[in-house]
PDB file of N, CA and C in Angstrom:
ATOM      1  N   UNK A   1       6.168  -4.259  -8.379  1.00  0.00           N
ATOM      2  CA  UNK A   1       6.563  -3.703  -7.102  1.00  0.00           C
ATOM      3  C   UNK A   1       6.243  -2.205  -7.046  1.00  0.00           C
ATOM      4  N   UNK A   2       6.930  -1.795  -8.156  1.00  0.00           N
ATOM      5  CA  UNK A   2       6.502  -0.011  -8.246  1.00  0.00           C
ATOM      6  C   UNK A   2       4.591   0.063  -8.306  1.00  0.00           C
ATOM      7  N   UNK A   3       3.814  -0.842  -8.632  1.00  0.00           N
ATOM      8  CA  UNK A   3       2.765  -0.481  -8.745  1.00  0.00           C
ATOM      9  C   UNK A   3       2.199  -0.531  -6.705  1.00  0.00           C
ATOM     10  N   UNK A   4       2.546  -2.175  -6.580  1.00  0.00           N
ATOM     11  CA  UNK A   4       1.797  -1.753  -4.794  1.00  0.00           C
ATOM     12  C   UNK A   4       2.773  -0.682  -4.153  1.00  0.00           C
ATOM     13  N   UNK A   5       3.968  -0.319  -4.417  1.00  0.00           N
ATOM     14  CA  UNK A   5       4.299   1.386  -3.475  1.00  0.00           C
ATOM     15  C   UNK A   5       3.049   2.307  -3.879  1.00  0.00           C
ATOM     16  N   UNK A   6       2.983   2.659  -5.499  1.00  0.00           N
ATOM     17  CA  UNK A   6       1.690   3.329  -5.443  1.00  0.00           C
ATOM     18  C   UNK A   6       0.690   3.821  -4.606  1.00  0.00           C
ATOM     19  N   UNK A   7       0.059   2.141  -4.480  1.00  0.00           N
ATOM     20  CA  UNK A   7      -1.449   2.272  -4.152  1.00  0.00           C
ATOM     21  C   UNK A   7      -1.086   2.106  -2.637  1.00  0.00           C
ATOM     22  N   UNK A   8      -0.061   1.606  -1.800  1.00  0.00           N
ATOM     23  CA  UNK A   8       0.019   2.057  -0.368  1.00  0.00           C
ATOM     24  C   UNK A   8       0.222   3.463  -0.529  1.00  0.00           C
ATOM     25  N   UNK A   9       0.463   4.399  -0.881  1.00  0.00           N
ATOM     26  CA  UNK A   9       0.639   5.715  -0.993  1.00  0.00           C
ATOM     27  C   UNK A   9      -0.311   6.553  -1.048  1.00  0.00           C
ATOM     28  N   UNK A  10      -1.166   5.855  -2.236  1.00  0.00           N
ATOM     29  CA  UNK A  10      -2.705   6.355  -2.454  1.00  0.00           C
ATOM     30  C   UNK A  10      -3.971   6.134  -1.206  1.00  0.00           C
ATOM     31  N   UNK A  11      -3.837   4.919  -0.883  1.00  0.00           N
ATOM     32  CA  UNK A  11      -4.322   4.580   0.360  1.00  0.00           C
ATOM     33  C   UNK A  11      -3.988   5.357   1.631  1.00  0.00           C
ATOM     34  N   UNK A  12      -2.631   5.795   1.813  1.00  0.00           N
ATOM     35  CA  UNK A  12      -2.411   6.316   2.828  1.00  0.00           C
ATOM     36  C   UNK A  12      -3.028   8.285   2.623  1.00  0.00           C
ATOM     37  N   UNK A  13      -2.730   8.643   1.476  1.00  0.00           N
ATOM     38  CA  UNK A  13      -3.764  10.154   1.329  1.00  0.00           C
ATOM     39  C   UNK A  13      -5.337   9.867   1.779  1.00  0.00           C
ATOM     40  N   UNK A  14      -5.651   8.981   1.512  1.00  0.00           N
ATOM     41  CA  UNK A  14      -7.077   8.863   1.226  1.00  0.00           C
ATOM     42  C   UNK A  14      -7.059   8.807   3.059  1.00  0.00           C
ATOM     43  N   UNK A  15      -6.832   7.757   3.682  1.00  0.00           N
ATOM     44  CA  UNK A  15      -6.830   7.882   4.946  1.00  0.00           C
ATOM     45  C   UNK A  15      -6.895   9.121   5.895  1.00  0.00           C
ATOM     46  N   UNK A  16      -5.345   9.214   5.350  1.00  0.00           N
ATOM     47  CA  UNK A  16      -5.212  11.011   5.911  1.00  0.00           C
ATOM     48  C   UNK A  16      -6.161  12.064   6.138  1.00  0.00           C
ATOM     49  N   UNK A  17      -6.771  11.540   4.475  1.00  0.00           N
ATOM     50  CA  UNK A  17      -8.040  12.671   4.573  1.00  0.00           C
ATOM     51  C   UNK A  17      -9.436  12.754   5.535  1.00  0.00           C
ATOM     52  N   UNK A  18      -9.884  11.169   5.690  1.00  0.00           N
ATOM     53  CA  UNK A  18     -10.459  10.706   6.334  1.00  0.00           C
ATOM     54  C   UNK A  18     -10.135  10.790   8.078  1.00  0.00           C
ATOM     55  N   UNK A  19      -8.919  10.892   8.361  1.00  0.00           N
ATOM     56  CA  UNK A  19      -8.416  10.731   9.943  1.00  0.00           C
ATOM     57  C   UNK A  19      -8.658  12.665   9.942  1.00  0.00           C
ATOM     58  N   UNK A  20      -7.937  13.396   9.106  1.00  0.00           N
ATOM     59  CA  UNK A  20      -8.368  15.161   9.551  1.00  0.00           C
ATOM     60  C   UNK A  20     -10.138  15.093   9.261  1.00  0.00           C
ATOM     61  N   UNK A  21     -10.611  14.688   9.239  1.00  0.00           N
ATOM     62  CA  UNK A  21     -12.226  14.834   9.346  1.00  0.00           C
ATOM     63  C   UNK A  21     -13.135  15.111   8.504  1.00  0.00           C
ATOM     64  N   UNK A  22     -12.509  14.283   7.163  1.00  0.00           N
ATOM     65  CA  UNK A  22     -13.310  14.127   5.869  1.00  0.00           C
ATOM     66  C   UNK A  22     -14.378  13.074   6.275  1.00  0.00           C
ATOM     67  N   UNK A  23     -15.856  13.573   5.974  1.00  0.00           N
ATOM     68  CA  UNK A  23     -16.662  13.092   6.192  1.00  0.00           C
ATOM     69  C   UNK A  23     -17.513  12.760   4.643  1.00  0.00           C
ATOM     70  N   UNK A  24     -16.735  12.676   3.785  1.00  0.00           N
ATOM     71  CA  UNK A  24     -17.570  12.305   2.253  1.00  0.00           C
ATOM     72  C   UNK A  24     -17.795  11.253   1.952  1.00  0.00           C
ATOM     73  N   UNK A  25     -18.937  10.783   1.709  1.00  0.00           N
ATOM     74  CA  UNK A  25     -19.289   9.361   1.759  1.00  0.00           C
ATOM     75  C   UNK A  25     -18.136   8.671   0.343  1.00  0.00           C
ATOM     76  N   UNK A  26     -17.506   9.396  -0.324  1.00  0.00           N
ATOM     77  CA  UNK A  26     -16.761   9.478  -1.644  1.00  0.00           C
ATOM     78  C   UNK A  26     -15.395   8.806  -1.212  1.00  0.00           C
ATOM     79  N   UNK A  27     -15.063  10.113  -0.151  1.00  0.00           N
ATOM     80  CA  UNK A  27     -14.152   9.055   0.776  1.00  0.00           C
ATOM     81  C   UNK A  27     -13.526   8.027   0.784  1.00  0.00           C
ATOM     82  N   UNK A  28     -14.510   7.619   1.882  1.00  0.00           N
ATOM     83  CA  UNK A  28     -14.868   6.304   2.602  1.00  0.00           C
ATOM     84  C   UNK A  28     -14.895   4.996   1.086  1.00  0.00           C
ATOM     85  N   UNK A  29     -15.907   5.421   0.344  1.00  0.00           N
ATOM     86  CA  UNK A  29     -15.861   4.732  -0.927  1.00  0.00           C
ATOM     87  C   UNK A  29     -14.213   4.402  -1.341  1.00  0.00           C
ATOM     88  N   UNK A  30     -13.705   5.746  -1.741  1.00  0.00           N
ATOM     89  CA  UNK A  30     -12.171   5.497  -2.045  1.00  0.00           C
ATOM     90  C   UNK A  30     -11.261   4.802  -1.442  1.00  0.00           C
ATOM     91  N   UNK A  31     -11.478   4.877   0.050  1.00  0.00           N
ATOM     92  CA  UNK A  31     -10.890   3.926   0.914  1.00  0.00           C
ATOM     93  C   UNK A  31     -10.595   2.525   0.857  1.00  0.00           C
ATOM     94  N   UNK A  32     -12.029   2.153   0.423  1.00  0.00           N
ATOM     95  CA  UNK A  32     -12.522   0.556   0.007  1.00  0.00           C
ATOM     96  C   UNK A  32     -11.674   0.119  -0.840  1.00  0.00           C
ATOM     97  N   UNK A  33     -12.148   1.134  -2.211  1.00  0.00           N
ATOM     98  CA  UNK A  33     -11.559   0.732  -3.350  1.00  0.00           C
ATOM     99  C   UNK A  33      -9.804   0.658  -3.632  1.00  0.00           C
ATOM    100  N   UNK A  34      -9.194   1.352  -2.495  1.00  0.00           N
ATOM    101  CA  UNK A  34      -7.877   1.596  -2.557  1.00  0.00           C
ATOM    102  C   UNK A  34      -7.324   1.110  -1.758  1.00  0.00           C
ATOM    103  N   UNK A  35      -8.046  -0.022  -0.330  1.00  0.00           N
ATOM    104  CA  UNK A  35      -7.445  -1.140   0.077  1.00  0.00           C
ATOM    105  C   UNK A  35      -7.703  -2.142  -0.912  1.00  0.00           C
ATOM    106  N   UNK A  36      -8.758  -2.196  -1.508  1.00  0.00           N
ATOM    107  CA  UNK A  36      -8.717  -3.905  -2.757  1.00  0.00           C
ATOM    108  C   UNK A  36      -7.783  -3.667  -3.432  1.00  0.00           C
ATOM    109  N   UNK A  37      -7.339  -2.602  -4.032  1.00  0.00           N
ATOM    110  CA  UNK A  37      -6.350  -2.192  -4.754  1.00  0.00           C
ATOM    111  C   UNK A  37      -4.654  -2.419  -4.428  1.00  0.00           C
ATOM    112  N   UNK A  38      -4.831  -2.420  -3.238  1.00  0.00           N
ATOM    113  CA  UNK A  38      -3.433  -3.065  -2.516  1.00  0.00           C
ATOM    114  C   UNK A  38      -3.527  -3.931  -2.295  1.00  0.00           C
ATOM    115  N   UNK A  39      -4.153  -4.519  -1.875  1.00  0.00           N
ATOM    116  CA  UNK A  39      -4.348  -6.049  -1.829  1.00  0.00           C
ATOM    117  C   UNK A  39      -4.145  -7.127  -3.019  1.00  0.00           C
ATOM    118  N   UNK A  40      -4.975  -6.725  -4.107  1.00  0.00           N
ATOM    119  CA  UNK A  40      -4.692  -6.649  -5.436  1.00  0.00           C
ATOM    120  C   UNK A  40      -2.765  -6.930  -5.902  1.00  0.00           C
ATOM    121  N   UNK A  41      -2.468  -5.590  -5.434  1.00  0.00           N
ATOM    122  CA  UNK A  41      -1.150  -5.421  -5.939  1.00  0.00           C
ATOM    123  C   UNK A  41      -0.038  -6.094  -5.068  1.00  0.00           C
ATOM    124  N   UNK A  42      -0.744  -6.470  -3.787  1.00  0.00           N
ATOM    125  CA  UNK A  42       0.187  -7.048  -3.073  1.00  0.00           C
ATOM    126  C   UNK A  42       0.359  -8.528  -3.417  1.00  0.00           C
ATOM    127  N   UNK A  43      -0.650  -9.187  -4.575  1.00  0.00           N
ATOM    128  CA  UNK A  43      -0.544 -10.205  -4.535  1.00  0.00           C
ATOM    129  C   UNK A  43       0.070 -10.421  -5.749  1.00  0.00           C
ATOM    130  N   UNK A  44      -0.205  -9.263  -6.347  1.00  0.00           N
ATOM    131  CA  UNK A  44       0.966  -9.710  -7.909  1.00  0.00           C
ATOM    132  C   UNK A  44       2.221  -9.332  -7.384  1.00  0.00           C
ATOM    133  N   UNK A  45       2.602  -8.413  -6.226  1.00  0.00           N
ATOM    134  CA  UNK A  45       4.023  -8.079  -6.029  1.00  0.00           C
ATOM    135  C   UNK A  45       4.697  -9.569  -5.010  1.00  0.00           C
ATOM    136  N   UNK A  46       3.851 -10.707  -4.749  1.00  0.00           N
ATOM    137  CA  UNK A  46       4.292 -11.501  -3.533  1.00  0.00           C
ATOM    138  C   UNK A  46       5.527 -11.514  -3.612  1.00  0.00           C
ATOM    139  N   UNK A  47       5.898 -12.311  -5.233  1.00  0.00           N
ATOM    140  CA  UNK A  47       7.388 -13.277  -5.101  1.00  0.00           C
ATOM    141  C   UNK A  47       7.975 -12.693  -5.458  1.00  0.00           C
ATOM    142  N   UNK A  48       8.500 -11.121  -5.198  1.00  0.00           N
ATOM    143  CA  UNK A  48       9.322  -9.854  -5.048  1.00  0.00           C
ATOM    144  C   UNK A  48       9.220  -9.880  -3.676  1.00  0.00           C
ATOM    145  N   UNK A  49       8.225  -9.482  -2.864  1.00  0.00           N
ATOM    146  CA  UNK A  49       8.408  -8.996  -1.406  1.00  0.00           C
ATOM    147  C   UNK A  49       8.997 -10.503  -0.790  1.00  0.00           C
ATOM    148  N   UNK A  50       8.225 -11.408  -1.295  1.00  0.00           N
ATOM    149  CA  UNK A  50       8.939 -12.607  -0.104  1.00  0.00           C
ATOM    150  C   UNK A  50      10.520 -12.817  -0.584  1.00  0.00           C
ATOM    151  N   UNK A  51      11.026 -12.056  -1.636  1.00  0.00           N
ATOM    152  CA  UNK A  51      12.693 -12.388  -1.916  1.00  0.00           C
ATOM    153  C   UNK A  51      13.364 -10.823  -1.039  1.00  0.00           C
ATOM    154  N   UNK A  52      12.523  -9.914  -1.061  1.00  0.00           N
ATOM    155  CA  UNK A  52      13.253  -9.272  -0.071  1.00  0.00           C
ATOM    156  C   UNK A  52      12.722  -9.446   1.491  1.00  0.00           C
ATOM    157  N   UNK A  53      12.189 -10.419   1.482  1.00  0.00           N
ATOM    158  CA  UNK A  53      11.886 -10.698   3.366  1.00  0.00           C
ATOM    159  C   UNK A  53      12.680 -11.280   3.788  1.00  0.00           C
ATOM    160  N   UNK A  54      14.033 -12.400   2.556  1.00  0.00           N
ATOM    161  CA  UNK A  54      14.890 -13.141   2.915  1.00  0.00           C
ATOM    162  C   UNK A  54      16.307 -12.118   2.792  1.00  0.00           C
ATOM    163  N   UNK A  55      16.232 -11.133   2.258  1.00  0.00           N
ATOM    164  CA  UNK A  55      17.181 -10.454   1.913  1.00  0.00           C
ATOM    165  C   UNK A  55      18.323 -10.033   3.702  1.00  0.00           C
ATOM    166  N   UNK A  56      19.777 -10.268   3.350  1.00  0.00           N
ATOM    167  CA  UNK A  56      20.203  -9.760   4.192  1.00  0.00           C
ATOM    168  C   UNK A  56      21.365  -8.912   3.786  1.00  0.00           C
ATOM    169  N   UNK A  57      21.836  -8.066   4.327  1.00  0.00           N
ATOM    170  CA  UNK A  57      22.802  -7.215   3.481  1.00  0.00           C
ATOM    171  C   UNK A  57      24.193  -7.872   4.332  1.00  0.00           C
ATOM    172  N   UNK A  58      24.891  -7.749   3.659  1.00  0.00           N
ATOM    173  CA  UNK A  58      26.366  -8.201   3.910  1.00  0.00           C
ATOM    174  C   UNK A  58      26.981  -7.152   5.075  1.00  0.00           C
ATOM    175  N   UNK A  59      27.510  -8.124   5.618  1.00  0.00           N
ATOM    176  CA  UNK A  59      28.335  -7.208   6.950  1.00  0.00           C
ATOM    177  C   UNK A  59      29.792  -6.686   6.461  1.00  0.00           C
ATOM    178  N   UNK A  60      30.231  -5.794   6.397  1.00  0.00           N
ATOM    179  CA  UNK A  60      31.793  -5.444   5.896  1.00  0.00           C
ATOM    180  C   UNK A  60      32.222  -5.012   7.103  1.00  0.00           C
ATOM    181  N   UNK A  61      33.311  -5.449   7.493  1.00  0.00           N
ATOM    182  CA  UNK A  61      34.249  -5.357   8.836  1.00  0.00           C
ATOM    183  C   UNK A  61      35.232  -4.572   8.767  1.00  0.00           C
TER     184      UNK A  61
END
């Protein structure tokens, strides 16, 4: 789980950099490589995220 927070994190700089008007073809490269990379991690993190998609927190009255 701690690894795909990571690489959404990493992905999201790299973007950033790219949306203020990084034009490095290095970039763009990094981009690639750091959505497979979440993707990647999203699939070893599944049967963590799908136990907190069911998650509900208790109501205290």
């Amino acid at each position: 789980m701690k690894n795909f927070a990571a690489q959404v994190v990493e992905l999201a700089f790299v973007r950033d950099r790219i949306e203020r008007g990084s034009r490095d073809p290095r970039d763009v490269a990094m981009q690639t490589e750091e959505a497979y990379a979440v993707m990647a991690a999203r699939a070893r993190a599944a049967p963590i995220l799908q136990a907190l998609a069911g998650y509900r927190a208790s109501l205290s009255g």
